[in-house]
Protein backbone atom coordinates (compact mmCIF):
# COMPACT_ATOMS: atom_id res chain seq x y z
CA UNK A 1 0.00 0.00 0.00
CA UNK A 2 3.05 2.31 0.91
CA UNK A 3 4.51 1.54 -2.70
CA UNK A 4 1.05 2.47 -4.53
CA UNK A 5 0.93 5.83 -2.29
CA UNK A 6 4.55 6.54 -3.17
CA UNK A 7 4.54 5.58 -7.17
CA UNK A 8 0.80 7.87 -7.47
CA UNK A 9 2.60 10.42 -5.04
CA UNK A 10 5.87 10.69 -7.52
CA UNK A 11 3.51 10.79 -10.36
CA UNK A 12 1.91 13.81 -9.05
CA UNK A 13 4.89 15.75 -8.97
CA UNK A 14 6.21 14.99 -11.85
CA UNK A 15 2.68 16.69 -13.73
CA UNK A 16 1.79 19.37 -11.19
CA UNK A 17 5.11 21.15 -10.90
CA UNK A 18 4.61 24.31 -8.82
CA UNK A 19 2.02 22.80 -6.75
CA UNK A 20 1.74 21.52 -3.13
CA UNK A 21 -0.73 18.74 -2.28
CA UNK A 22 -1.06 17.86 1.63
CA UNK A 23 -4.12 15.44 1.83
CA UNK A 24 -4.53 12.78 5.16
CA UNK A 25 -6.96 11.31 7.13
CA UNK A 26 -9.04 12.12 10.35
CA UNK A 27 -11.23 10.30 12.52
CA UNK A 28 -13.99 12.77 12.44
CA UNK A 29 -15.73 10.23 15.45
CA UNK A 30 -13.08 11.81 17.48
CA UNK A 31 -12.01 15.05 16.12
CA UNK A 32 -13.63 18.67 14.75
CA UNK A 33 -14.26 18.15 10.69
CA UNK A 34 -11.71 21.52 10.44
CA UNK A 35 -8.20 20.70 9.91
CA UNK A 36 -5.41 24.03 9.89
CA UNK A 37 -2.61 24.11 8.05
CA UNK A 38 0.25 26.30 9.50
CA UNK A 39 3.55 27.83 8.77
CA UNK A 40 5.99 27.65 11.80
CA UNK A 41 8.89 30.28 11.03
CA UNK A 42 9.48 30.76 14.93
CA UNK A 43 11.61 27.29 15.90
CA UNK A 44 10.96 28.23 19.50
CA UNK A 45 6.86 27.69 18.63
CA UNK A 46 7.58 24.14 17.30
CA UNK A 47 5.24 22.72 20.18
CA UNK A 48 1.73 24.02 20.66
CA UNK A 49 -0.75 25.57 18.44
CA UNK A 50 -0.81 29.11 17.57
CA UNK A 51 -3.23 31.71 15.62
CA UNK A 52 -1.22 33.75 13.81
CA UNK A 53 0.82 30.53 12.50
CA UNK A 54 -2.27 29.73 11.01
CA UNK A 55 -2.23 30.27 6.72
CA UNK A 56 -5.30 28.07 5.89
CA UNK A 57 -7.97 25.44 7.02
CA UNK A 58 -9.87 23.27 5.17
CA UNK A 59 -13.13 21.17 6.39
CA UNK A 60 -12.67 16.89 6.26
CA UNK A 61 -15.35 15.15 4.40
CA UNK A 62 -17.63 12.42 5.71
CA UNK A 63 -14.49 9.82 5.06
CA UNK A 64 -12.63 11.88 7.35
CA UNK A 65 -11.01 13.03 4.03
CA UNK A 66 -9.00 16.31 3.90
CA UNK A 67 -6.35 18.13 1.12
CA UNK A 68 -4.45 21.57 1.28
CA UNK A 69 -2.97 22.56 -1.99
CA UNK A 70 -2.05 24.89 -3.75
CA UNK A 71 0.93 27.34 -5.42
CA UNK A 72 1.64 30.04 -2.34
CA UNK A 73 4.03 28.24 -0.48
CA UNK A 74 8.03 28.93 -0.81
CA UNK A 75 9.98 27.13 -2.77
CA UNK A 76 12.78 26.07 -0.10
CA UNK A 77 11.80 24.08 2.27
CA UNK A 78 10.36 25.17 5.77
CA UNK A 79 8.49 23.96 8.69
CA UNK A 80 4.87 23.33 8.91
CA UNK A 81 2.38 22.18 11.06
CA UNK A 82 -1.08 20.63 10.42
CA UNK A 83 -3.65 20.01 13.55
CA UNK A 84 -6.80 19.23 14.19
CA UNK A 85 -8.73 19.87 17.56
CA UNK A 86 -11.90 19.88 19.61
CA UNK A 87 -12.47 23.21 19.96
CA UNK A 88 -15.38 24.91 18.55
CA UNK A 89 -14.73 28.70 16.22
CA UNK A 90 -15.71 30.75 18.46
CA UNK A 91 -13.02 29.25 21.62
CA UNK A 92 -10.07 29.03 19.56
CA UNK A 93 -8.42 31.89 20.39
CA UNK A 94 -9.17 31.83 23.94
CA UNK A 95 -8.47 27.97 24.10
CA UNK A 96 -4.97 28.57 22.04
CA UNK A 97 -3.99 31.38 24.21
CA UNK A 98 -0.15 31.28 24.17
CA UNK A 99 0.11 27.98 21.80
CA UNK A 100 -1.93 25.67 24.54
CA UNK A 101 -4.50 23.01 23.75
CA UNK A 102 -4.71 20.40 25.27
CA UNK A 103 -7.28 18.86 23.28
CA UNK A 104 -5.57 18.61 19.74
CA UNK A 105 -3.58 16.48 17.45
CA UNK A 106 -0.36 18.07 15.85
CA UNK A 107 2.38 16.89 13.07
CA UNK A 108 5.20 19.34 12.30
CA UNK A 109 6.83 18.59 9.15
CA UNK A 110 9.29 19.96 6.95
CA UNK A 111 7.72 20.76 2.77
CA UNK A 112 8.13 22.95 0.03
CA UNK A 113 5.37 24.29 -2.70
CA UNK A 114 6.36 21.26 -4.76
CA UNK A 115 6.05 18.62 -2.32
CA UNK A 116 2.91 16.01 -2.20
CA UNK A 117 2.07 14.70 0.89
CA UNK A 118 -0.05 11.96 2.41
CA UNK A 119 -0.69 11.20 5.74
CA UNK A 120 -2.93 7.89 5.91
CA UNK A 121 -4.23 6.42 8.84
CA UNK A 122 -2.18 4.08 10.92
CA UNK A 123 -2.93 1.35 13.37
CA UNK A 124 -6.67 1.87 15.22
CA UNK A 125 -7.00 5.07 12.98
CA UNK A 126 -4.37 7.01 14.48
CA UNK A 127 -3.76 10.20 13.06
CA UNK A 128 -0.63 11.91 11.76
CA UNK A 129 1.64 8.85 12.62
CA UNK A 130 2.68 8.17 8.79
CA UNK A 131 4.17 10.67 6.49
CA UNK A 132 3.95 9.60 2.49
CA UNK A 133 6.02 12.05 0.85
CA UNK A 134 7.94 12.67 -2.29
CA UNK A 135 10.20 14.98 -0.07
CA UNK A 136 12.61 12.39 1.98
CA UNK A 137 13.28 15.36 4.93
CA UNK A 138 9.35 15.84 5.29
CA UNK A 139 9.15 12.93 8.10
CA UNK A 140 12.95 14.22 10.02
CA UNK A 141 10.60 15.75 12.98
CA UNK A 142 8.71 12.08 13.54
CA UNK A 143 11.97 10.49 13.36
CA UNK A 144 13.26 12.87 15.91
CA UNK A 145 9.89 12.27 17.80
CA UNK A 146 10.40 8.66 17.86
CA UNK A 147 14.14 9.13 19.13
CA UNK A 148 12.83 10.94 21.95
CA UNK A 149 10.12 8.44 22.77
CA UNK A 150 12.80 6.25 23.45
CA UNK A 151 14.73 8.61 25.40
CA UNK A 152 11.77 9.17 27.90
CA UNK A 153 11.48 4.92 27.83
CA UNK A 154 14.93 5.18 29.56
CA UNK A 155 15.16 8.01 31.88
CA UNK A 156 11.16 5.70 33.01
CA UNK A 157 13.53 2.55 33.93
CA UNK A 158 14.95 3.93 37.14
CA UNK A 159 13.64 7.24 38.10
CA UNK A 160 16.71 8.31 40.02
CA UNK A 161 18.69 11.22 40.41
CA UNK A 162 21.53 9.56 39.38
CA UNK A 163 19.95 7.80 36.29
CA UNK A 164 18.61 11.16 35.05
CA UNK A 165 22.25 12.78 34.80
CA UNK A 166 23.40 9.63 32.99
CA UNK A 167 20.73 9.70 30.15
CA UNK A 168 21.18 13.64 30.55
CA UNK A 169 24.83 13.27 29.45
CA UNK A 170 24.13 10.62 26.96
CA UNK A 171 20.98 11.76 25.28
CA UNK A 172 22.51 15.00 24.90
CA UNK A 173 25.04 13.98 22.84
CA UNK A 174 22.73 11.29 20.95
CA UNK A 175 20.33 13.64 19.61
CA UNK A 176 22.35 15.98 18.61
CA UNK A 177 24.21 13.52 16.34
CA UNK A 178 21.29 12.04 15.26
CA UNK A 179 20.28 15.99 14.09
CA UNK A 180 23.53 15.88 12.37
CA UNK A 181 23.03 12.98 10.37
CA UNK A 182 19.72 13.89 8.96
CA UNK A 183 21.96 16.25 7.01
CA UNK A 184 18.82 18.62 7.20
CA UNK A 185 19.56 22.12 9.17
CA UNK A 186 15.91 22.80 9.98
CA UNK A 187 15.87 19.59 11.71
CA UNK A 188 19.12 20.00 13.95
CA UNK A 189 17.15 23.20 14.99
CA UNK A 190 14.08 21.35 16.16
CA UNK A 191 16.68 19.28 17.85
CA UNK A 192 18.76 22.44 18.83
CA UNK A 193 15.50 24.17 20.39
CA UNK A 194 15.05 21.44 22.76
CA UNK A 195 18.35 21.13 24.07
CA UNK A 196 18.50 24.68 24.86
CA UNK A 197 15.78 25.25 26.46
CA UNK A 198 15.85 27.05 28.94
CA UNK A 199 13.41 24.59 31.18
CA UNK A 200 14.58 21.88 29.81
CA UNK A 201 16.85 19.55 31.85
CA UNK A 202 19.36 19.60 28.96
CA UNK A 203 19.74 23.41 29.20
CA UNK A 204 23.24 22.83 31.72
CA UNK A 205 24.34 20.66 29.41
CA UNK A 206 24.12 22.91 26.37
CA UNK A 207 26.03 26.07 28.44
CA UNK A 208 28.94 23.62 28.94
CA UNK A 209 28.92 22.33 25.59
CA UNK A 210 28.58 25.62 23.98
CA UNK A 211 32.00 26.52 25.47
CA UNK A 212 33.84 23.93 24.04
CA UNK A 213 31.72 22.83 21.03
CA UNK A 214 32.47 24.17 17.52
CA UNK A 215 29.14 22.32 16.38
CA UNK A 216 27.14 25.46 16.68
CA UNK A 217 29.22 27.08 14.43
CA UNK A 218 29.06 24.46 12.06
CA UNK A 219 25.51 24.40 12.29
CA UNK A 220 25.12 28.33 11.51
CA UNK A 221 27.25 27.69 8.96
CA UNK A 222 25.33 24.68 7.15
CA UNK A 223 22.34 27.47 7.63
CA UNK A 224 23.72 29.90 5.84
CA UNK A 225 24.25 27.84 3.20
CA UNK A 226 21.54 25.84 2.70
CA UNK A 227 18.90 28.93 3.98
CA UNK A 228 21.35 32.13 3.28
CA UNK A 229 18.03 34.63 3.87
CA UNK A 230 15.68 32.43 6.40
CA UNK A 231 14.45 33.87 9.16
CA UNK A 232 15.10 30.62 10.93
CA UNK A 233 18.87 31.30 9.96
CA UNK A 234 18.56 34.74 11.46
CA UNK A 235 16.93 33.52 14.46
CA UNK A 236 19.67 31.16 14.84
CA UNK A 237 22.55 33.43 14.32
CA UNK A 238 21.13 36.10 17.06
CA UNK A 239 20.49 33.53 19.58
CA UNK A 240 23.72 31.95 18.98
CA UNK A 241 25.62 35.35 19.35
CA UNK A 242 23.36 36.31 22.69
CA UNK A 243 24.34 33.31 24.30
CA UNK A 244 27.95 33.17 23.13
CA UNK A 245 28.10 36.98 24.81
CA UNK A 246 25.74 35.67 28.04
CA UNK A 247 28.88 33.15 28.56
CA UNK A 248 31.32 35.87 27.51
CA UNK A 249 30.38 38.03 30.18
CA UNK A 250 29.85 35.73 32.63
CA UNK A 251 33.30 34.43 32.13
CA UNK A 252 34.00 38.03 32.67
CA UNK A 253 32.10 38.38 35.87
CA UNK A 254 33.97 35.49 37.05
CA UNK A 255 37.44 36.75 36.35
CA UNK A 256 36.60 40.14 38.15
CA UNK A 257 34.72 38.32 41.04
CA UNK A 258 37.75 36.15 41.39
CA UNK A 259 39.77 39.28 41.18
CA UNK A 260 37.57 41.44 43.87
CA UNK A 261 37.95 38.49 45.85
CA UNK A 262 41.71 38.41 45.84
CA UNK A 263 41.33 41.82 46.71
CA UNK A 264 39.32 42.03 49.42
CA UNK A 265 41.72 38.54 50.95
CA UNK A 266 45.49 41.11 50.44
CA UNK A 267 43.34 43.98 52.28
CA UNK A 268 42.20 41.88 54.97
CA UNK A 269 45.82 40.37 54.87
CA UNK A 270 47.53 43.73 54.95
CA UNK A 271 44.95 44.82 58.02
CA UNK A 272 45.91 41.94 59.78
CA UNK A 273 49.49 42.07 59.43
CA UNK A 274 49.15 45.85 60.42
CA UNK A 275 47.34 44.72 63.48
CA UNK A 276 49.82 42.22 64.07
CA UNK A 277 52.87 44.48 64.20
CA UNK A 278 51.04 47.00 65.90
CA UNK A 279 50.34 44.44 68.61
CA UNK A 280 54.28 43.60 68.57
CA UNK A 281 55.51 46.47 68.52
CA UNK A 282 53.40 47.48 71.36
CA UNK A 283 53.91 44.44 73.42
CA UNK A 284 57.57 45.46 72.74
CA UNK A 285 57.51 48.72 73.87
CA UNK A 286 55.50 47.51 76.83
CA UNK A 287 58.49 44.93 77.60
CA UNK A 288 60.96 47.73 76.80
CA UNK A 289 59.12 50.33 79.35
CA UNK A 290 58.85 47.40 81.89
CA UNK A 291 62.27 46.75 82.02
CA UNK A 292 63.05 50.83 82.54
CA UNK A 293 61.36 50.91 85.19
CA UNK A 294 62.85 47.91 86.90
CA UNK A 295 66.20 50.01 86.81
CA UNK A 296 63.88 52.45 89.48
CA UNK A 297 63.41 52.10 93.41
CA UNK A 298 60.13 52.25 94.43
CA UNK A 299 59.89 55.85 95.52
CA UNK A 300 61.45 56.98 92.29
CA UNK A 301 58.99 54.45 90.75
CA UNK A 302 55.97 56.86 92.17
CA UNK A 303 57.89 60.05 91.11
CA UNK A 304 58.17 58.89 87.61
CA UNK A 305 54.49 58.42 87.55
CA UNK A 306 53.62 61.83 89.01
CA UNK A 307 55.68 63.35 86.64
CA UNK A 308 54.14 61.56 83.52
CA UNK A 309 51.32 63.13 84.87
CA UNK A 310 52.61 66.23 84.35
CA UNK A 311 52.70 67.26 87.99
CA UNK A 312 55.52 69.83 88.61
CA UNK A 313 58.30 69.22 91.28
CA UNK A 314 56.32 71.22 93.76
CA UNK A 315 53.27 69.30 93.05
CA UNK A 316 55.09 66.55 93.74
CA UNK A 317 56.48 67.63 97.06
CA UNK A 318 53.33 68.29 98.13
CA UNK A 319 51.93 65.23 96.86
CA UNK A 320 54.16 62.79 99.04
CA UNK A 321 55.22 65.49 101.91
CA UNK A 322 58.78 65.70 100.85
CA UNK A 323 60.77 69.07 99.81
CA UNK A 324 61.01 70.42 96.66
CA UNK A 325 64.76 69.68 96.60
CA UNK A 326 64.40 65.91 97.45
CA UNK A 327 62.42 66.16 94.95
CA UNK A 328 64.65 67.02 92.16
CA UNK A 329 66.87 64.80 93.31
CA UNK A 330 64.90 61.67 92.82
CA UNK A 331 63.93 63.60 89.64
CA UNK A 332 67.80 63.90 88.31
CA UNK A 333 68.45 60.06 89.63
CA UNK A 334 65.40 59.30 87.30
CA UNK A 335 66.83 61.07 84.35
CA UNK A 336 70.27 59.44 85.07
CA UNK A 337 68.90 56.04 85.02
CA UNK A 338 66.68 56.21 82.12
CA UNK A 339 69.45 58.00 80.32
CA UNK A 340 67.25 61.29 79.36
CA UNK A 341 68.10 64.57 79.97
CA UNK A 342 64.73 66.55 80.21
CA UNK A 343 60.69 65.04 81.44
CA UNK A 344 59.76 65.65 77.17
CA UNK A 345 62.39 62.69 76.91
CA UNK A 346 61.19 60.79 79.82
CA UNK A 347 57.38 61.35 78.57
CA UNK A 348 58.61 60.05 75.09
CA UNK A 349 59.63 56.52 76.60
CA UNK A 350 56.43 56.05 78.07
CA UNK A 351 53.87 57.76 75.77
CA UNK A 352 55.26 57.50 71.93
């Protein structure tokens, strides 16, 4: 049956040059009769359903038949998106309000304006499981789908924290090769959205490997070559150079932090060092003063200490009931034994 599809699928093409043909199957039992056709030039609004994607919608016939065509579409291939929902007219917008519905069936594919394109039932009337094309990248996104489906099959075996940084690490890495090898850009970016994400688990993962990676520029590059003046190119490139300049500066912010940091530790290290010597040299000069003194008796001891307190000799006599003349002789001993000549010197020992 997939042979007769393909063969009547090829012949089309080959007479209706110019001309796009989407046709399927719905299960109208289960499903609204209306089936929209949509152009996705956003890569970030791959998943959902959204209104102004929306560039025509035709109405399935009792078989649950249904057919876009047509010449409007661009001749390069881009992304596209058929659905079909339960929502009546008159709640679509509110019930698509930021790309949600939960009660709709979506394929995203990739076609041109001269691609033909069936999408039959498959087992128990499923819809949009099968692509039929005569354009071999128009069924990349289910492959990718069905990748994924296997992925969430093994982070289900052990739900661990563990496990999940192991299939992290190796699904990262799996489906971005996988991208690669569909040798289809518009595919690695459907793969290249989801790793980026920023929600997405992956999202650490593509940081470090963004560092170290030169498959990003590769990618841009197989872009610009393949889609020189697509917006999904240009979308690409600015994203690319935003986060390149988010890690930029952040290395940037790291090297100053690390440098503040340093900073701060040889002020704090110079403030205690000061502290230190101050503390030294103090306990010095406290040892230093202590052993002066020792070289005093004890009434020159209490002399010395009225005179740092910058009692006069007749003060002092007065003070311990002595004469001024015994006075200045305990004063001259002082001087003598200190080795100073004047009480500025003597006040310097004790004070400076």
């Amino acid at each position: 049956m997939r042979l007769m599809y393909a063969i009547v699928l090829l012949l089309l093409s080959l007479f209706s040059y110019g001309q796009y043909s989407f046709s399927g199957y719905i299960d109208s039992d289960e499903w609204n009769s209306t089936v929209y056709l949509s152009l996705v030039e956003d890569y970030r609004k791959l998943s959902g359903v959204y209104a102004e994607q929306i560039i025509a919608k035709t109405t399935a016939d009792e078989n649950g038949f249904f057919e876009f065509n047509g010449n409007i579409l661009d001749e390069k291939n881009k992304i596209y998106r058929i659905h079909v929902d339960k929502c009546s007219e008159d709640k679509q917008e509110v019930n698509h309000f930021n790309g949600h519905c939960t009660d709709s069936k979506t394929l995203i594919f990739i076609a041109n304006n001269n691609d033909n394109i069936e999408l039959p039932f498959s087992f128990e009337n499923e819809v949009f499981c099968n692509i039929i094309s005569t354009n071999p990248k128009s069924n990349a996104f289910v492959k990718i789908d069905s990748l994924k489906a296997d992925m969430r099959f093994a982070y289900g075996e052990f739900r661990s924290e563990a496990n999940r940084k192991l299939n992290n690490k190796k699904w990262f890495k799996t489906l971005q090769d996988y991208g690669k090898s569909l040798n289809e850009p518009l595919a690695e970016l459907y793969i290249y959205a989801y790793l980026s994400d920023r929600a997405s688990d992956f999202h650490s993962y593509y940081i470090k490997d963004l560092r170290q990676n030169d498959y990003y520029d590769n990618l841009k590059t197989r872009l610009t070559e393949k889609y020189p003046v697509s917006l999904y190119t240009n979308q690409y490139d600015n994203e690319l150079a935003a986060d390149k300049f988010m890690l930029e500066s952040s290395a940037e912010n790291e090297a100053t932090f690390k440098w503040q940091w340093l900073i701060y530790l040889l002020l704090i290290a110079s403030l205690l060092l000061n502290v230190f010597f101050i503390f030294q040299k103090r306990k010095a000069k406290q040892s230093s003063t202590k052993k002066l003194k020792e070289r005093l008796s004890k009434q020159e001891l209490v002399v010395l200490d009225l005179i740092l307190q910058n009692k006069s000799n007749k003060e002092i006599a007065e003070t311990l009931f002595l004469s001024v003349s015994t006075i200045k002789t305990h004063t001259n001993n002082i001087f003598k034994k200190l080795e100073v000549n004047s009480r500025d010197e003597t006040k310097s020992l004790f004070f400076s």
